[in-house]
C-alpha atoms as a PDB file:
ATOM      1  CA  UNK A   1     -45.072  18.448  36.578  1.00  0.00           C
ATOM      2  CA  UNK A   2     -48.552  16.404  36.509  1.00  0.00           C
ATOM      3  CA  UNK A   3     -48.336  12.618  35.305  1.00  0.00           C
ATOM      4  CA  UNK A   4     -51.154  11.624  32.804  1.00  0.00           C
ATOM      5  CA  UNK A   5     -53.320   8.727  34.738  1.00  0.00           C
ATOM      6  CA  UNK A   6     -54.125   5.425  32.734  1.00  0.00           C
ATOM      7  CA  UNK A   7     -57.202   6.729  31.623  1.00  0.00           C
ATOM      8  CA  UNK A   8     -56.071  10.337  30.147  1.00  0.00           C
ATOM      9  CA  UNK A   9     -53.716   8.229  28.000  1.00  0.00           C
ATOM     10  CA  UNK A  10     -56.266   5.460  26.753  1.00  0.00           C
ATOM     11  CA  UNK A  11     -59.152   8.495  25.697  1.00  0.00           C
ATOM     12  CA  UNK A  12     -55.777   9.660  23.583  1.00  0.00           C
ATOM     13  CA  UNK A  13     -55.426   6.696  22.408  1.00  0.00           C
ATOM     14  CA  UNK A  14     -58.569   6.040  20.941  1.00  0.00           C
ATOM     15  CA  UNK A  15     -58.845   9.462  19.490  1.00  0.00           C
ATOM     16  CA  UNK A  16     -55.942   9.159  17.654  1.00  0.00           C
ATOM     17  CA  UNK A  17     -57.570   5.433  16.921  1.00  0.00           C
ATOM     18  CA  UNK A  18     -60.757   7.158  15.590  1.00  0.00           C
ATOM     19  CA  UNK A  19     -58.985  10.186  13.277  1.00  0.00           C
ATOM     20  CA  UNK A  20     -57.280   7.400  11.160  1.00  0.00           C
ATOM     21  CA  UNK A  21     -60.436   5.723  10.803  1.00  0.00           C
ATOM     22  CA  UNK A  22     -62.335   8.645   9.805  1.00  0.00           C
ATOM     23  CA  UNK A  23     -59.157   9.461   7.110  1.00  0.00           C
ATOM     24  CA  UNK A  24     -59.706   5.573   6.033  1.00  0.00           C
ATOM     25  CA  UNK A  25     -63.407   6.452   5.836  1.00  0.00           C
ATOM     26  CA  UNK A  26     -63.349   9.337   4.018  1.00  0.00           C
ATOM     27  CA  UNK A  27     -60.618   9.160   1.906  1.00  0.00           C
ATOM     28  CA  UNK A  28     -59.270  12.604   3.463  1.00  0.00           C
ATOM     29  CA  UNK A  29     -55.449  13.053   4.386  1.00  0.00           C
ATOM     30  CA  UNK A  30     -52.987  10.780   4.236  1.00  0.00           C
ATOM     31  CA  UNK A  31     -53.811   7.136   6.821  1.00  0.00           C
ATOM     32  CA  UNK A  32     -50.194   5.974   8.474  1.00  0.00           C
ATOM     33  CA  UNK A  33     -50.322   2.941   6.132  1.00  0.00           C
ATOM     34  CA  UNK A  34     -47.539   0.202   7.507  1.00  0.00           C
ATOM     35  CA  UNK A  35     -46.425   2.835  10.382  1.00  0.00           C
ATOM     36  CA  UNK A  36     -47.128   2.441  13.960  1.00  0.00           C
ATOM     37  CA  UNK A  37     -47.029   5.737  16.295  1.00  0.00           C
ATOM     38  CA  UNK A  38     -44.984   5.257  19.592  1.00  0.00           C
ATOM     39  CA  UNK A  39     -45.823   7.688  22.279  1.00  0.00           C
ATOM     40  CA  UNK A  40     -42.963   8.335  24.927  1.00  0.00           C
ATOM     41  CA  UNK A  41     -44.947   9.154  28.108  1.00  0.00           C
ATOM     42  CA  UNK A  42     -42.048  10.662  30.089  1.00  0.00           C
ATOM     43  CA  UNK A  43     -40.809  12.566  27.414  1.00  0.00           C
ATOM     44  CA  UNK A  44     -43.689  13.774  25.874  1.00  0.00           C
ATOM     45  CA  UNK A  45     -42.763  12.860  22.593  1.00  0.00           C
ATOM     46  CA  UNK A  46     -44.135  10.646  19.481  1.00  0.00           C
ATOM     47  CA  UNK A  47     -42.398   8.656  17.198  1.00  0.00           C
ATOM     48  CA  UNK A  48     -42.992   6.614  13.741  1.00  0.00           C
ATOM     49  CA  UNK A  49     -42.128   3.617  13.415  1.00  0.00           C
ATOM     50  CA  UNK A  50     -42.139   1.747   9.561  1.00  0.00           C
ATOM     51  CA  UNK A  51     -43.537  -2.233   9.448  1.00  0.00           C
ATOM     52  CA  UNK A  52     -43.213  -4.185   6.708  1.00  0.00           C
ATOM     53  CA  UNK A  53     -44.324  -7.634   5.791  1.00  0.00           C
ATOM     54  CA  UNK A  54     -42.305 -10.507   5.757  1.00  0.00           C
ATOM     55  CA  UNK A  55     -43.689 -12.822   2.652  1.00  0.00           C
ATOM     56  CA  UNK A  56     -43.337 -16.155   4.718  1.00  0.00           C
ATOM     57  CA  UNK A  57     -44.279 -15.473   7.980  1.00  0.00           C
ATOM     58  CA  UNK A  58     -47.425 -17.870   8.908  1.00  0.00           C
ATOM     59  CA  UNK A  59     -49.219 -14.829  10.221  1.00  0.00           C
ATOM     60  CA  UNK A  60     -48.946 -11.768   7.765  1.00  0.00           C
ATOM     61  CA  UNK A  61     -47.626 -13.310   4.743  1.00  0.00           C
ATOM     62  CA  UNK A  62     -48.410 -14.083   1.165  1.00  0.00           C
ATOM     63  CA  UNK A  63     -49.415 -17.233   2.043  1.00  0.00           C
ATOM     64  CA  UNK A  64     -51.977 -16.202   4.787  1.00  0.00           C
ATOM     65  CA  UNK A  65     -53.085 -13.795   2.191  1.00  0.00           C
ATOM     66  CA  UNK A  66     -53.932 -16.742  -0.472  1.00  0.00           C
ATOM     67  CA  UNK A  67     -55.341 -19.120   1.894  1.00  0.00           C
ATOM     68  CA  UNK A  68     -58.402 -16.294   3.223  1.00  0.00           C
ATOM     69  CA  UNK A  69     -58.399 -14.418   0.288  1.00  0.00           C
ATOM     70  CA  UNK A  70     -57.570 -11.487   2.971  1.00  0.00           C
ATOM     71  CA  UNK A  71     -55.143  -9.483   3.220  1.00  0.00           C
ATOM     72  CA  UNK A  72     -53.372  -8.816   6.397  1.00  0.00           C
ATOM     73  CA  UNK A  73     -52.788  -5.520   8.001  1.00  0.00           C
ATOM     74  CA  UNK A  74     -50.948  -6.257  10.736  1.00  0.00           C
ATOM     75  CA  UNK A  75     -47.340  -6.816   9.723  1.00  0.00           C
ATOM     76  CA  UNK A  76     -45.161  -8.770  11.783  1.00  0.00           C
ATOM     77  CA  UNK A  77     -42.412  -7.209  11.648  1.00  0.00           C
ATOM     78  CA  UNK A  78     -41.303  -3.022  12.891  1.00  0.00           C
ATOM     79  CA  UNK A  79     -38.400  -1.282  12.131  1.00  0.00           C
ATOM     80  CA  UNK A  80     -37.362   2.164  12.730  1.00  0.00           C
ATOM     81  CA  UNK A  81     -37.039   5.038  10.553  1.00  0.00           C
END
């Protein structure tokens, strides 16, 4: 069995990165909107994981999001499926 090195599993990384910026982009497929992909190196498997916002958290909440006028895309808080 041959291990991935540290730099196989970054230029994965960052192609994954770039197809959901070209489907944000574009408008084609469907983006993983508040889900995070885990990949299990030793296994060889991926896994979704859900986030959600939590409305008074000082970081991602409502209250960050009428302060900037921005809305935050990284939620604070992940949960499984």
């Amino acid at each position: 069995m041959r291990w991935l090195t540290d730099i196989e599993l970054e230029r994965y990384r960052r192609q994954l990165m770039a197809i959901e910026a070209i489907k944000l982009l574009t408008g084609y497929g469907k983006p993983m909107l508040s889900k995070m992909l885990v990949f299990n190196t030793i296994d060889m498997e991926f896994r979704k994981l859900n986030i959600r916002r939590e409305r008074n958290c000082e970081v991602c909440g409502d209250d960050m999001e009428n302060k900037k006028g921005l809305k935050s895309v990284i939620p604070c808080d992940i949960y499984t499926i």
